[in-house]
N, C-alpha and C. Protein backbone atom coordinates (compact mmCIF):
# COMPACT_ATOMS: atom_id res chain seq x y z
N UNK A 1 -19.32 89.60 79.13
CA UNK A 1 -18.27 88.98 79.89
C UNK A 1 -16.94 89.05 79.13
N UNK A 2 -17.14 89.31 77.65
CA UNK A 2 -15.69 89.29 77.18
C UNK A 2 -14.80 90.34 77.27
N UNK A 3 -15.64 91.62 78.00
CA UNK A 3 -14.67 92.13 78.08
C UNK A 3 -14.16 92.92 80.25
N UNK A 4 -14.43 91.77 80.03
CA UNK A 4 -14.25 91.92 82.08
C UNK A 4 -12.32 91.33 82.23
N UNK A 5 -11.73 92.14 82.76
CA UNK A 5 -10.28 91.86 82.38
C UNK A 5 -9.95 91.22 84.02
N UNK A 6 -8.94 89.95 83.68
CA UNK A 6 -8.76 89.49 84.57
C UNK A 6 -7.57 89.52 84.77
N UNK A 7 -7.04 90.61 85.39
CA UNK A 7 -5.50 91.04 85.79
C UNK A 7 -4.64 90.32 86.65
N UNK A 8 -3.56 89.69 85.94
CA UNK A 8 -2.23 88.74 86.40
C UNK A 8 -1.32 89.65 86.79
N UNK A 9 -0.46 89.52 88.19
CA UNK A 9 0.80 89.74 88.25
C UNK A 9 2.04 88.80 88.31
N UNK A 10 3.02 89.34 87.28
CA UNK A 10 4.04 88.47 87.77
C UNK A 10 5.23 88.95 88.21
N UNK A 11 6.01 88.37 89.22
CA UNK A 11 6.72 89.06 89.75
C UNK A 11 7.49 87.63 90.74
N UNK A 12 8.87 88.10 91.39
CA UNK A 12 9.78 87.23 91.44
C UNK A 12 10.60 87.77 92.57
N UNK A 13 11.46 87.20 93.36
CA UNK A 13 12.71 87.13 94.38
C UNK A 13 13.44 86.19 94.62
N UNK A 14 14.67 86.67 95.11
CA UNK A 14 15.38 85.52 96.00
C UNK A 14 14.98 85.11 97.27
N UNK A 15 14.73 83.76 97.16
CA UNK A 15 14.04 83.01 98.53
C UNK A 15 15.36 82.98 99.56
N UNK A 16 14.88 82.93 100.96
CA UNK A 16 16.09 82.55 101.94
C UNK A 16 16.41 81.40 101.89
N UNK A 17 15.13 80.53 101.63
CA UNK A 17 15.54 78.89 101.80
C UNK A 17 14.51 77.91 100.81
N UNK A 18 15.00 77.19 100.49
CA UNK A 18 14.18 76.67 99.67
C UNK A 18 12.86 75.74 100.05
N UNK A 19 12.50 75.75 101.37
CA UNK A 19 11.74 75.28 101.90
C UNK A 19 10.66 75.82 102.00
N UNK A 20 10.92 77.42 101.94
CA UNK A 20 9.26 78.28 101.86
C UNK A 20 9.25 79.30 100.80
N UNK A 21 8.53 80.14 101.30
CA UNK A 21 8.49 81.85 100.03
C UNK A 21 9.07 82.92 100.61
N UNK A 22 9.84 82.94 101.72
CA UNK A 22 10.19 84.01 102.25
C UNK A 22 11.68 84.74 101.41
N UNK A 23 11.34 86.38 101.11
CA UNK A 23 12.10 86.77 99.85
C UNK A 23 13.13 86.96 101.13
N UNK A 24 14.29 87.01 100.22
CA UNK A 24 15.63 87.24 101.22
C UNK A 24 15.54 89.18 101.28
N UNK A 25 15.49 89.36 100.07
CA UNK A 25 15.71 90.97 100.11
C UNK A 25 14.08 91.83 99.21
N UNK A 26 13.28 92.06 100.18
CA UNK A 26 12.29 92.28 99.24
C UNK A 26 12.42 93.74 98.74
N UNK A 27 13.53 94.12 98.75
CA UNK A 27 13.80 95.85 98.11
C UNK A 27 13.84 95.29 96.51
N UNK A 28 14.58 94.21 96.52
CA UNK A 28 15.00 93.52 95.46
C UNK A 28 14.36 93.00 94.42
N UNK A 29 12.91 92.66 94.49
CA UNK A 29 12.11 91.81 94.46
C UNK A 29 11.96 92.70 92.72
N UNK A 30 11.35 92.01 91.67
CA UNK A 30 11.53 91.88 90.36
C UNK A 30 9.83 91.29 90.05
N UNK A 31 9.54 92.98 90.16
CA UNK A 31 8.29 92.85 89.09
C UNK A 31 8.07 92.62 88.07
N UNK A 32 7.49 91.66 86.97
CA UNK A 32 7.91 91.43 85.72
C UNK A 32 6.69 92.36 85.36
N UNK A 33 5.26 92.30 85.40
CA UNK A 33 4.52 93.40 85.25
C UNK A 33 3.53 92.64 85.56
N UNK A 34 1.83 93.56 84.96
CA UNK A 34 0.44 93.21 85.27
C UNK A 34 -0.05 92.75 83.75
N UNK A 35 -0.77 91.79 84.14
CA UNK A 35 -1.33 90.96 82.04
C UNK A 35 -2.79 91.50 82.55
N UNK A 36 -2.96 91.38 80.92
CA UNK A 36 -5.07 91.23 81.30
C UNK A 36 -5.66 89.70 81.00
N UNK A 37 -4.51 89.35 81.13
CA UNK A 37 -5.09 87.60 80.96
C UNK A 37 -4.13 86.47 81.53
N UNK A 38 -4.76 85.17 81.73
CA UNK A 38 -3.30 84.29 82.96
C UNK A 38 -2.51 83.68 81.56
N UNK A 39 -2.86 83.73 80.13
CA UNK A 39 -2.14 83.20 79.33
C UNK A 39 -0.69 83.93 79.12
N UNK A 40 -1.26 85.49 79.04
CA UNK A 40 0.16 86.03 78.81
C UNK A 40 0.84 86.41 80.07
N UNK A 41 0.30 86.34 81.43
CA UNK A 41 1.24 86.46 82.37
C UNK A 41 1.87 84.80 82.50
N UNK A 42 1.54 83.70 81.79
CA UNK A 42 2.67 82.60 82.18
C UNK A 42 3.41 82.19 80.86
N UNK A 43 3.38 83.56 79.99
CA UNK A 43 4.54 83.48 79.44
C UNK A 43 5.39 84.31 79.85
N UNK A 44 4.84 85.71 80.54
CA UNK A 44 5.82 86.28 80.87
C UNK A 44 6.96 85.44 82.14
N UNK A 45 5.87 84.82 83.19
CA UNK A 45 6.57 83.84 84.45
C UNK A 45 7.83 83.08 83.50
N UNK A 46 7.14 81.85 82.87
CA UNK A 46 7.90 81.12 82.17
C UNK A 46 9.16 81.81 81.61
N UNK A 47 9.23 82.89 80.97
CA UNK A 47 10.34 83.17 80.38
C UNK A 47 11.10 83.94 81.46
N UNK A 48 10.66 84.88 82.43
CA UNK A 48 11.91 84.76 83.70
C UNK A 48 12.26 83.86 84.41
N UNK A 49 11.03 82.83 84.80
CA UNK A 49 11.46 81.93 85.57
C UNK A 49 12.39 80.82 85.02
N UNK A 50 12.66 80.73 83.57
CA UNK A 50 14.20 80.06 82.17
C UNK A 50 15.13 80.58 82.64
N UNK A 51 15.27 81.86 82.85
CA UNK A 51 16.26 82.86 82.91
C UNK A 51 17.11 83.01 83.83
N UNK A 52 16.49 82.40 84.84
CA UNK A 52 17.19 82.27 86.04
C UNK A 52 17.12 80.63 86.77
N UNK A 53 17.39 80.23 85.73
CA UNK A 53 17.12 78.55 86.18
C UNK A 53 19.08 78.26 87.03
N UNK A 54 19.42 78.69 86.81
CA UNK A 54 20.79 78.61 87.21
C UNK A 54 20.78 79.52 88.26
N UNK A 55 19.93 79.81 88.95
CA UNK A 55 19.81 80.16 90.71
C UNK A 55 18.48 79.39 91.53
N UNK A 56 18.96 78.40 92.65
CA UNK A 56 17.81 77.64 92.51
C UNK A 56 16.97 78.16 93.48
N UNK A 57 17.29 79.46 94.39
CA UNK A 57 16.46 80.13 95.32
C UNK A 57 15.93 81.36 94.70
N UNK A 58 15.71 81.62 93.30
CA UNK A 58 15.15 82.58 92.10
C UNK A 58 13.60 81.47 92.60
N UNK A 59 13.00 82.33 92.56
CA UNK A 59 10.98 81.93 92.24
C UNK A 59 10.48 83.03 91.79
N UNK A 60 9.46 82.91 90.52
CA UNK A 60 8.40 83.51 90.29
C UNK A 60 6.92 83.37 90.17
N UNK A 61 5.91 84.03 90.90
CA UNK A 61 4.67 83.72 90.84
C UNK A 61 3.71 84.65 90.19
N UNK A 62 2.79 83.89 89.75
CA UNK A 62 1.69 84.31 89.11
C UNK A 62 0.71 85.15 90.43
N UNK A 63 0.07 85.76 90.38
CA UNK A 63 -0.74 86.73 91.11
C UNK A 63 -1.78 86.71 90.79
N UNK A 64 -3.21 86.11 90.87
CA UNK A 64 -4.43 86.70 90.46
C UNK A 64 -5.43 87.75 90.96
N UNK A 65 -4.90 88.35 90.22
CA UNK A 65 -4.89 90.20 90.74
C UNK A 65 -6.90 90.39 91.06
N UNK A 66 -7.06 89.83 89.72
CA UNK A 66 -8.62 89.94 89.83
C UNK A 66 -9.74 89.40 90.86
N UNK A 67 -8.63 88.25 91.99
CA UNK A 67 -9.61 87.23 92.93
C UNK A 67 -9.52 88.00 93.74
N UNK A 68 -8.23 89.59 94.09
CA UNK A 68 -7.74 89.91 94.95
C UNK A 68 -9.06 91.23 94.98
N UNK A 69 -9.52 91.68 93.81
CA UNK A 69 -10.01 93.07 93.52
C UNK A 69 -11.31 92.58 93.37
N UNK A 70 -12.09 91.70 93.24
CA UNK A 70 -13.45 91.17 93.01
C UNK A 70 -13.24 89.61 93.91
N UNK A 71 -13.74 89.39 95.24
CA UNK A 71 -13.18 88.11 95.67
C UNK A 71 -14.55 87.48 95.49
N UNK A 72 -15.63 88.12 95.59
CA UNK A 72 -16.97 87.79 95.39
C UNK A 72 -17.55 87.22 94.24
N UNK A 73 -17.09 87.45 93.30
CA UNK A 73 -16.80 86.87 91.75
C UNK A 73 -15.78 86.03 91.34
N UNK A 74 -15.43 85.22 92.18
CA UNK A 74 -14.25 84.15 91.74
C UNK A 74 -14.57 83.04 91.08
C-alpha cells in the first residue's frame, strides 16, 4: 500500500460571485499542478491561495484525483 499514489490537483479561478464556484473566465483558470500526496498539494493550495488573498473572488481547490480514477477504492 505504500506505494499506491494518491494524486491531488490543485488549481484555481476567478469566481463570478461569491456565492458559488462558477469561474468567470475558465480560459483563465490557473493550474497550480498534480501532487502524489494531499500534504503537498495543500501546500501548494495554501501558498496560492496567500497570494491572492487581496482578490476576494480568487478560489483554489484541492482535487482528489485518485477518488476520481479508482472511485471503488475510496
Amino acid at each position: 500500500m505504500a506505494d499506491t499514489q494518491l494524486l491531488h490537483l490543485v488549481f484555481g479561478g476567478e469566481l463570478e460571485s461569491l456565492d458559488g464556484i462558477t469561474f468567470r473566465d475558465l480560459e483563465d483558470l490557473d493550474v497550480v499542478g498534480i501532487f502524489p500526496d494531499f500534504a503537498s498539494a495543500r501546500v501548494a493550495w495554501k501558498a496560492k491561495a496567500q497570494s491572492t488573498v487581496d482578490n476576494a473572488h480568487m478560489r483554489y481547490f484541492i482535487v482528489h484525483l485518485h477518488r476520481l480514477l479508482d472511485p471503488e477504492n475510496d
